[in-house]
C-alpha atoms as a PDB file:
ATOM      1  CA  UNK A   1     -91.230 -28.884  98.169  1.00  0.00           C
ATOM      2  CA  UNK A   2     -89.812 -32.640  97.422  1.00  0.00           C
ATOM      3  CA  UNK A   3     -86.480 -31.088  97.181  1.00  0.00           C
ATOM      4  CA  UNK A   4     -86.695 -29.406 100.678  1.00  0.00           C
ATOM      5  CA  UNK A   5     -88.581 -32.203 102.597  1.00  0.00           C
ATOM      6  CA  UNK A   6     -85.461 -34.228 101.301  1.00  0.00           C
ATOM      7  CA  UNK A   7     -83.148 -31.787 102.490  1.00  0.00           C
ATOM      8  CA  UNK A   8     -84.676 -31.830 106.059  1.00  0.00           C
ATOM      9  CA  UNK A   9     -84.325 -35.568 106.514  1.00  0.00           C
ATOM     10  CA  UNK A  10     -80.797 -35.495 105.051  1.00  0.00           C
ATOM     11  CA  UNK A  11     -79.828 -32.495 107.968  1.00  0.00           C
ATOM     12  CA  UNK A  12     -82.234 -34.368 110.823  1.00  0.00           C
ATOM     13  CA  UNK A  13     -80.482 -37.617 110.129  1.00  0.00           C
ATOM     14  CA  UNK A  14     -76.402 -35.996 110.132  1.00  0.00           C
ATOM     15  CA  UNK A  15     -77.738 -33.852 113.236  1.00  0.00           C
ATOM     16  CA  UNK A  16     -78.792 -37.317 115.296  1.00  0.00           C
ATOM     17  CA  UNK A  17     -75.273 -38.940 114.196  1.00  0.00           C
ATOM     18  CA  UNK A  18     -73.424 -36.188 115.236  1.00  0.00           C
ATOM     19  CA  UNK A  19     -75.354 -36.587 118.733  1.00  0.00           C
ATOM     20  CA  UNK A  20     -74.211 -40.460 118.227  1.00  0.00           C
ATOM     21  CA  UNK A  21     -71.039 -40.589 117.887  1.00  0.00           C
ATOM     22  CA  UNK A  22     -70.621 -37.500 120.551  1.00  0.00           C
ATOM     23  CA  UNK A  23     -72.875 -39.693 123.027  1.00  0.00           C
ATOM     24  CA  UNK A  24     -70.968 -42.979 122.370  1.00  0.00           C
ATOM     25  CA  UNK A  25     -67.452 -41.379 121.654  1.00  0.00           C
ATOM     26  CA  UNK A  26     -66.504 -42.704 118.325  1.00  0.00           C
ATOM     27  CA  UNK A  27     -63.482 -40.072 118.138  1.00  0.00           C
ATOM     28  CA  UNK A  28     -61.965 -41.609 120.949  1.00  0.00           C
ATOM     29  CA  UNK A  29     -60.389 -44.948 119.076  1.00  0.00           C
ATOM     30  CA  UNK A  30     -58.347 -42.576 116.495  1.00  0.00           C
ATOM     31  CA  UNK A  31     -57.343 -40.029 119.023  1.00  0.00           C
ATOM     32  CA  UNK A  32     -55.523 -43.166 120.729  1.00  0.00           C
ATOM     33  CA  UNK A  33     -53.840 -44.145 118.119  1.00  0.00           C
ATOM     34  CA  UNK A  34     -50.188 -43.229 118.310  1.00  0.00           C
ATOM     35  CA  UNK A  35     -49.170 -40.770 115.627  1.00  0.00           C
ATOM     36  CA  UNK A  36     -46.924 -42.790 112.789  1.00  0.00           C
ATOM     37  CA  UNK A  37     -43.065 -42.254 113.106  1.00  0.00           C
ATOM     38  CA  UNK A  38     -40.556 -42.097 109.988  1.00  0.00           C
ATOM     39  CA  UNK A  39     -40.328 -44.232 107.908  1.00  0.00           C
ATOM     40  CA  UNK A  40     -44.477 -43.989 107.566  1.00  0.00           C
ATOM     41  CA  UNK A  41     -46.321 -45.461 104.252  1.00  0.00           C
ATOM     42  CA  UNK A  42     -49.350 -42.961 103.352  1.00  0.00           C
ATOM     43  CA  UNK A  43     -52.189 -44.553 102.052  1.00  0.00           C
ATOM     44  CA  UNK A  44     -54.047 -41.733 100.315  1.00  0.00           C
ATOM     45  CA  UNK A  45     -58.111 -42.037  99.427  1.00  0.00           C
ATOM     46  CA  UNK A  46     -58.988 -39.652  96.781  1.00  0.00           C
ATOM     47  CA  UNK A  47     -59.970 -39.709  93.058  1.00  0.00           C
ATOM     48  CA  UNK A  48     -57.471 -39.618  90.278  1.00  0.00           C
ATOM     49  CA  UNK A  49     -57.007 -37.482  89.020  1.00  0.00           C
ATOM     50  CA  UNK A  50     -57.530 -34.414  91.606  1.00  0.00           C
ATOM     51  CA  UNK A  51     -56.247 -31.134  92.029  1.00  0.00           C
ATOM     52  CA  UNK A  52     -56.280 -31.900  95.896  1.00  0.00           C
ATOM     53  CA  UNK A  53     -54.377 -34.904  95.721  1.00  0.00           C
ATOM     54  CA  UNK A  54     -51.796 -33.209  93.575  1.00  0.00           C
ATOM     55  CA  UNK A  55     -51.545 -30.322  95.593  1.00  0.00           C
ATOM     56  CA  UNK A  56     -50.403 -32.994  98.417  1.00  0.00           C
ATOM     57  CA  UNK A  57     -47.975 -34.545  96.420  1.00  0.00           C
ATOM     58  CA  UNK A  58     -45.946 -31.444  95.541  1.00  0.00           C
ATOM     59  CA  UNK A  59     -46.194 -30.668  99.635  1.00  0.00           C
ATOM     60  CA  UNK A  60     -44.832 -33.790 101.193  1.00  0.00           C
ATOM     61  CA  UNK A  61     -41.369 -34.955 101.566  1.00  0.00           C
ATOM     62  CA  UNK A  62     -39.852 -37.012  99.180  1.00  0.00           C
ATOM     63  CA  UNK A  63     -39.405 -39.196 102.246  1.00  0.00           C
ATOM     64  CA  UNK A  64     -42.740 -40.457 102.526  1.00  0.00           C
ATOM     65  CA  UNK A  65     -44.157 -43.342 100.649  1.00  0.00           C
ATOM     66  CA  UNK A  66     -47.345 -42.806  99.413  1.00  0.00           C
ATOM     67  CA  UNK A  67     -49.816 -44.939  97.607  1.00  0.00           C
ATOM     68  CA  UNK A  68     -53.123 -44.107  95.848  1.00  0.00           C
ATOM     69  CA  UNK A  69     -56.250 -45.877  96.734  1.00  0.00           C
ATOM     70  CA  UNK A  70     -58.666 -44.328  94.196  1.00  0.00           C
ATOM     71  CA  UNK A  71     -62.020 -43.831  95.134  1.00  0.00           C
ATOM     72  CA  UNK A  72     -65.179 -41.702  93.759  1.00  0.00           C
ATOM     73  CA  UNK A  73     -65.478 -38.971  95.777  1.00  0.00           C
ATOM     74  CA  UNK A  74     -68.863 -37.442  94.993  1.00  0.00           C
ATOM     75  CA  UNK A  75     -72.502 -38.567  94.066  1.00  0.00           C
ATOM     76  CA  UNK A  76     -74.090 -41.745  95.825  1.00  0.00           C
ATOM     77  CA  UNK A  77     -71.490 -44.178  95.108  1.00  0.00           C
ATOM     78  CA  UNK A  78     -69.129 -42.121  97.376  1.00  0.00           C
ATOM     79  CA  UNK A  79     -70.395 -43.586 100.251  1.00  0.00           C
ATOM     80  CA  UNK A  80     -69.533 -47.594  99.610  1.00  0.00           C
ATOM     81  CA  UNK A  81     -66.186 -46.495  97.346  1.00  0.00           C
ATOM     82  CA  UNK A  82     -64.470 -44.619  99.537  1.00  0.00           C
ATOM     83  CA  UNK A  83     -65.730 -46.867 102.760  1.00  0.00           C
ATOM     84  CA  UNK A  84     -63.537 -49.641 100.256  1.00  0.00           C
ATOM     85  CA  UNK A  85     -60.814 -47.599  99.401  1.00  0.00           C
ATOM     86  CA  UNK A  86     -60.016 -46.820 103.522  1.00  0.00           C
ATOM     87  CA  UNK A  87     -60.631 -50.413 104.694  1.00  0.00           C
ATOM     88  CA  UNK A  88     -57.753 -51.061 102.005  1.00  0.00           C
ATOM     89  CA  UNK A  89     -55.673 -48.359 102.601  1.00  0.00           C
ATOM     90  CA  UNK A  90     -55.444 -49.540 106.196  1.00  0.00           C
ATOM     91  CA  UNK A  91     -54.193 -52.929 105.129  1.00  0.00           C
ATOM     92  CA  UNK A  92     -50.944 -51.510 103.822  1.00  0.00           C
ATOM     93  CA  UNK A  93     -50.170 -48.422 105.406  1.00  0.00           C
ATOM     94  CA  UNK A  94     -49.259 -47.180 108.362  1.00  0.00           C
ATOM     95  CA  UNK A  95     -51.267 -43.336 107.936  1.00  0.00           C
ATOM     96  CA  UNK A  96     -54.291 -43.027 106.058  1.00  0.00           C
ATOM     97  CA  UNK A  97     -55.129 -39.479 104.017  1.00  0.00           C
ATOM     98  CA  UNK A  98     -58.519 -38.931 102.836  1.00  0.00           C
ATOM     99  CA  UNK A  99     -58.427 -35.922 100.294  1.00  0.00           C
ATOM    100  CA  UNK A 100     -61.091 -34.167  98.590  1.00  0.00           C
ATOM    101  CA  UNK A 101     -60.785 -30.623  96.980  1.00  0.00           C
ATOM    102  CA  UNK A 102     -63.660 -27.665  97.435  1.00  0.00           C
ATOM    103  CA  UNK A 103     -66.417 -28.639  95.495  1.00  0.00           C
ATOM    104  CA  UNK A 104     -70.614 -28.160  96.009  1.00  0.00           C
ATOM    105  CA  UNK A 105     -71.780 -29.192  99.012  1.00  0.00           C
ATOM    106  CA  UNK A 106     -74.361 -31.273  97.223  1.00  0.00           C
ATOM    107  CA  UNK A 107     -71.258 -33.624  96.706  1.00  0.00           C
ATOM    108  CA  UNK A 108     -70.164 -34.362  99.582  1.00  0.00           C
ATOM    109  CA  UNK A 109     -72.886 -36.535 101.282  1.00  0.00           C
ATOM    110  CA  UNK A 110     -70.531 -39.034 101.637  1.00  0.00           C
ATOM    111  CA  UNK A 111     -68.763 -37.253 104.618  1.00  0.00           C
ATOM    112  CA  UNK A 112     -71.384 -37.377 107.185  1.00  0.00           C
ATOM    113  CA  UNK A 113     -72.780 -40.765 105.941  1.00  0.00           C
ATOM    114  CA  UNK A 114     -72.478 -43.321 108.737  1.00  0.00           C
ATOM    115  CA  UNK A 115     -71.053 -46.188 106.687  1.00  0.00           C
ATOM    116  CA  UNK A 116     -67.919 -43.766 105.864  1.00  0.00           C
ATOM    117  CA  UNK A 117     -68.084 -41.786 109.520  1.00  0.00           C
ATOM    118  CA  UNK A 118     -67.626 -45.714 110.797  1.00  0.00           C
ATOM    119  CA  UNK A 119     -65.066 -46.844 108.769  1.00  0.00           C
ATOM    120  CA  UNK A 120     -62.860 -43.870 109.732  1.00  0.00           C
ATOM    121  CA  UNK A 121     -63.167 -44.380 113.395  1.00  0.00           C
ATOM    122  CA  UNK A 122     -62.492 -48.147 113.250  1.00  0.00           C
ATOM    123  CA  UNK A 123     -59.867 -47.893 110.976  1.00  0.00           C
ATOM    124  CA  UNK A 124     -56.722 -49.981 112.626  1.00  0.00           C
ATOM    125  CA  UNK A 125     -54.539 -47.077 111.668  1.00  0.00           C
ATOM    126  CA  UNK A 126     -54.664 -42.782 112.194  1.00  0.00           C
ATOM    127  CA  UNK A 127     -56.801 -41.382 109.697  1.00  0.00           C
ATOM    128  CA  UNK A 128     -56.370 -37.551 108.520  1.00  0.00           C
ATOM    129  CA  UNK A 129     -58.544 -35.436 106.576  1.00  0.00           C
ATOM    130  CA  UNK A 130     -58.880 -32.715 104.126  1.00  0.00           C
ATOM    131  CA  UNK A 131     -62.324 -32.654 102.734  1.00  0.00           C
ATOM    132  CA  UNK A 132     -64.027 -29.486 100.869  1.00  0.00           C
ATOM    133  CA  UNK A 133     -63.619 -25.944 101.386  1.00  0.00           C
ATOM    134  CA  UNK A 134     -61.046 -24.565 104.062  1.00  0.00           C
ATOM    135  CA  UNK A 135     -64.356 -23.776 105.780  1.00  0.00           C
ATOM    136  CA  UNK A 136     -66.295 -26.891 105.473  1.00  0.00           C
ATOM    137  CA  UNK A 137     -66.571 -29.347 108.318  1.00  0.00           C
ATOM    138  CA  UNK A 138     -68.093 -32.790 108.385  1.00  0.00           C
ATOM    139  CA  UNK A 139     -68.573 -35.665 110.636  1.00  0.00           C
ATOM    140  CA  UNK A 140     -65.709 -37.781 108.930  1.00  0.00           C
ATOM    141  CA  UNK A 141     -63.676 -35.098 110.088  1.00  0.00           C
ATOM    142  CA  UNK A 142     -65.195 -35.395 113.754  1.00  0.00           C
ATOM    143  CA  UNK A 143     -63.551 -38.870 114.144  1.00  0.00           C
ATOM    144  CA  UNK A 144     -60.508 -38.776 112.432  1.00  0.00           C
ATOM    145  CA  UNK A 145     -57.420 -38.226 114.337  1.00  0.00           C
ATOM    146  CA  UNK A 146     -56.879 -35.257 112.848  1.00  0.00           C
ATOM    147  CA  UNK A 147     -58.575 -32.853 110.265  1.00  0.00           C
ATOM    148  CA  UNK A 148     -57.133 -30.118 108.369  1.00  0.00           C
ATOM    149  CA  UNK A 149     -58.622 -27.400 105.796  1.00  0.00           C
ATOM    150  CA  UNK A 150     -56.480 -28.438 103.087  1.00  0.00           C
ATOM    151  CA  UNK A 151     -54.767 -31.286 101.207  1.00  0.00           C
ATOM    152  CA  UNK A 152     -51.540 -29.016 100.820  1.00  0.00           C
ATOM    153  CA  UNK A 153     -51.980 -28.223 105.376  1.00  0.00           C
ATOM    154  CA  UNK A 154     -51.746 -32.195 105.009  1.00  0.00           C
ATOM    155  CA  UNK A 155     -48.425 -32.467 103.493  1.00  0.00           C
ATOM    156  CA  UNK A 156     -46.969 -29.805 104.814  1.00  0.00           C
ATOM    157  CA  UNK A 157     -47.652 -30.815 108.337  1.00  0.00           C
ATOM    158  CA  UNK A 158     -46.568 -34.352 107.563  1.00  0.00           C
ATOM    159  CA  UNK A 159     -43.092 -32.962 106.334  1.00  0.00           C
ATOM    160  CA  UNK A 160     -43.141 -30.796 109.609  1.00  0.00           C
ATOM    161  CA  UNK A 161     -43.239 -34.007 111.148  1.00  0.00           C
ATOM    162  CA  UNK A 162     -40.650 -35.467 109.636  1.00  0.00           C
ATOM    163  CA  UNK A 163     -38.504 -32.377 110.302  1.00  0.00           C
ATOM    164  CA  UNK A 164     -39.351 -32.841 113.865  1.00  0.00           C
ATOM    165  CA  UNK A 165     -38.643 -36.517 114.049  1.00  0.00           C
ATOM    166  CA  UNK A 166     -34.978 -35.888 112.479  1.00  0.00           C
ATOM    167  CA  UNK A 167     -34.282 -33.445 115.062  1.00  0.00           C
ATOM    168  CA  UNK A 168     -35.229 -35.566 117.749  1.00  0.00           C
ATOM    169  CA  UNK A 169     -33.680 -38.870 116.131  1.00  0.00           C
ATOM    170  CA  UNK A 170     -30.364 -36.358 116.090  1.00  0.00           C
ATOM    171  CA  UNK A 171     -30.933 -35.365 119.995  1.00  0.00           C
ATOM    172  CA  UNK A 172     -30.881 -38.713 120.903  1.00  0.00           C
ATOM    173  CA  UNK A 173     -28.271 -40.200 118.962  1.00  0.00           C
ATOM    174  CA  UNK A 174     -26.171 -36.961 120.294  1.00  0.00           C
ATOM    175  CA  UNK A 175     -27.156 -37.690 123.679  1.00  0.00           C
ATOM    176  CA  UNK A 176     -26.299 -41.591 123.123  1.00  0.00           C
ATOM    177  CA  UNK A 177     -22.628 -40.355 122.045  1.00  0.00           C
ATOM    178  CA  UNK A 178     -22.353 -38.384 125.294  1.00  0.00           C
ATOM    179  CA  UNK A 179     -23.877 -40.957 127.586  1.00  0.00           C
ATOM    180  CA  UNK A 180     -21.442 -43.324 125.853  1.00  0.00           C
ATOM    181  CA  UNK A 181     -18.323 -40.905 126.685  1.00  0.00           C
ATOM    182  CA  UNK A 182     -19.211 -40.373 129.985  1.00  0.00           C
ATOM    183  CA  UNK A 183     -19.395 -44.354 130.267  1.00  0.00           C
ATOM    184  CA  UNK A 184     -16.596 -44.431 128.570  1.00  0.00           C
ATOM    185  CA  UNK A 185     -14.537 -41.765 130.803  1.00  0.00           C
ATOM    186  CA  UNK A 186     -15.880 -43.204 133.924  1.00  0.00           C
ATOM    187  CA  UNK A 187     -14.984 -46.862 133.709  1.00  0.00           C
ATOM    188  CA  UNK A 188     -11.095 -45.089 131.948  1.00  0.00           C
ATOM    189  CA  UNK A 189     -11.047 -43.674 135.661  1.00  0.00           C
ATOM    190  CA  UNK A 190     -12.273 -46.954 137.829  1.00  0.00           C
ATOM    191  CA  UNK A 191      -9.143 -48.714 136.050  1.00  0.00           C
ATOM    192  CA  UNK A 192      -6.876 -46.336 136.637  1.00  0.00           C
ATOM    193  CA  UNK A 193      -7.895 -46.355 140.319  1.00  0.00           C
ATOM    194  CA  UNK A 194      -7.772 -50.033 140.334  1.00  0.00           C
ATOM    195  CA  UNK A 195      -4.318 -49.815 138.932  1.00  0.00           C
ATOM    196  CA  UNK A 196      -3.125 -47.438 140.928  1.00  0.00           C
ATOM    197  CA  UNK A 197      -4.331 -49.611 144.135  1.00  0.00           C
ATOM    198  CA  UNK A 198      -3.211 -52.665 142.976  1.00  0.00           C
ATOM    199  CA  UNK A 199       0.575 -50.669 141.985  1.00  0.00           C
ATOM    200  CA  UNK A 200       0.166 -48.970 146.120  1.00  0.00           C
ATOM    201  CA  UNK A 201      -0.347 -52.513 147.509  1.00  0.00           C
ATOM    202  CA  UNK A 202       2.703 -54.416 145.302  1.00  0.00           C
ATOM    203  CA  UNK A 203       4.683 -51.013 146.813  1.00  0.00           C
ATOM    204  CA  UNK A 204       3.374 -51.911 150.053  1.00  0.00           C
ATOM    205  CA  UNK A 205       4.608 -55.301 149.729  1.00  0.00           C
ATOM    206  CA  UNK A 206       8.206 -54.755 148.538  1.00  0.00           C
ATOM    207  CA  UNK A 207       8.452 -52.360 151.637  1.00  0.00           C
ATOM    208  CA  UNK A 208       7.124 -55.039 154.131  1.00  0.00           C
ATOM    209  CA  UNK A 209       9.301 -57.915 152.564  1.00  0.00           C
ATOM    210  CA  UNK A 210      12.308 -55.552 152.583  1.00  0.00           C
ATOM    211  CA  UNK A 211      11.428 -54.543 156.598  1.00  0.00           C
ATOM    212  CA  UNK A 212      11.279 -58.314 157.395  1.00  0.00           C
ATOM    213  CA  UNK A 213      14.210 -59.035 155.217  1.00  0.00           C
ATOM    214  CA  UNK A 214      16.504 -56.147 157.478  1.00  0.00           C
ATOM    215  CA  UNK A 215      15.047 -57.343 160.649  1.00  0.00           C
ATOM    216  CA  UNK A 216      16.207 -61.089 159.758  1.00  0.00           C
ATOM    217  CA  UNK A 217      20.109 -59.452 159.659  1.00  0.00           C
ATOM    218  CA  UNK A 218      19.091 -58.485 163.183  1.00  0.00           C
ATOM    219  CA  UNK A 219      20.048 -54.421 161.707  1.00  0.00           C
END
């Protein structure tokens, strides 16, 4: 009876902070954060060791720094040490990766504990998750830029990225070339106009100094 009383309060008090940060729009400050460009420094908050943060690692680019903030990620001290670990993460990176593997439910308090749901929505920086089951879904994940089943849908997204970036850094450097030619080509063609004039006028001249210079023999 303890057990489920206890229970209750823990749901009744995640259900009125989900009606929070709905009401009052926490999501908003992470959803207008623009998404990190290449180079990006990923600063990642899970424990160490973890099969979800290694499943990460082998998924991103090599391209990507990344640096471990480690953090306990189950049990009551969740709450303040991974609250830490993002408030430090945020200091030196430019992306921050919160990664937890499936585990019981029981566990993972932390993620709809206001303290933590805070800290991710007034993080400075974009904040991505990967917390629990592919099915599970908690409030950290409600306010963090973007949430994803996985840690490995993480990395592979983030090297998506990259892949898109390249091709779009290669667009524009290819369109920079042409714009250049064409810049190039166009001002080749004003000088060869101006040339041309200035030759037409000199021609000009010679003829009207050599009609003067006939009419002066009175011919």
């Amino acid at each position: 009876l303890v057990e489920s009383l206890r229970d209750s309060s823990s749901q009744e008090r995640v259900t009125e902070l989900a009606r929070r940060l709905k009401t009052e729009r926490w999501a908003i400050a992470q959803r207008q954060l623009e998404i990190p460009k290449i180079p990006c420094r990923n600063g990642v908050v899970s424990s160490d060791p973890s099969a979800g943060y290694s499943d990460f690692l082998r998924t991103i680019d090599d391209a990507f720094s990344v640096r471990l903030e480690p953090a306990v990620m189950s049990g009551a001290a969740a709450v303040g040490s991974v609250s830490r670990a993002i408030a430090a993460a945020s200091g030196r990176a430019d992306l921050v990766v919160v990664l937890r593997g499936g585990g019981a439910a029981s566990g993972m308090e932390w993620a709809n504990d206001e303290r933590v749901v805070r800290s991710v929505a007034g993080c400075p920086v974009p904040v991505w998750t990967a917390i629990g089951h592919a099915t599970d879904r908690h409030l950290i994940d409600e306010v963090a830029q973007r949430a994803y089943a996985t840690p490995s849908q993480v990395g592979s997204d983030h090297t998506r990225q990259l892949l898109i970036d390249s091709a779009q850094a290669e667009l524009a450097a290819a369109e920079g070339a042409r714009t250049m030619a064409v810049r190039e080509s166009a001002i080749q063609s004003r000088r060869a106009r101006r040339a041309q004039l200035i030759l037409a006028v000199f021609a000009l001249g010679v003829a009207l100094a050599a009609a003067v210079g006939w009419s002066g023999f009175g011919w």
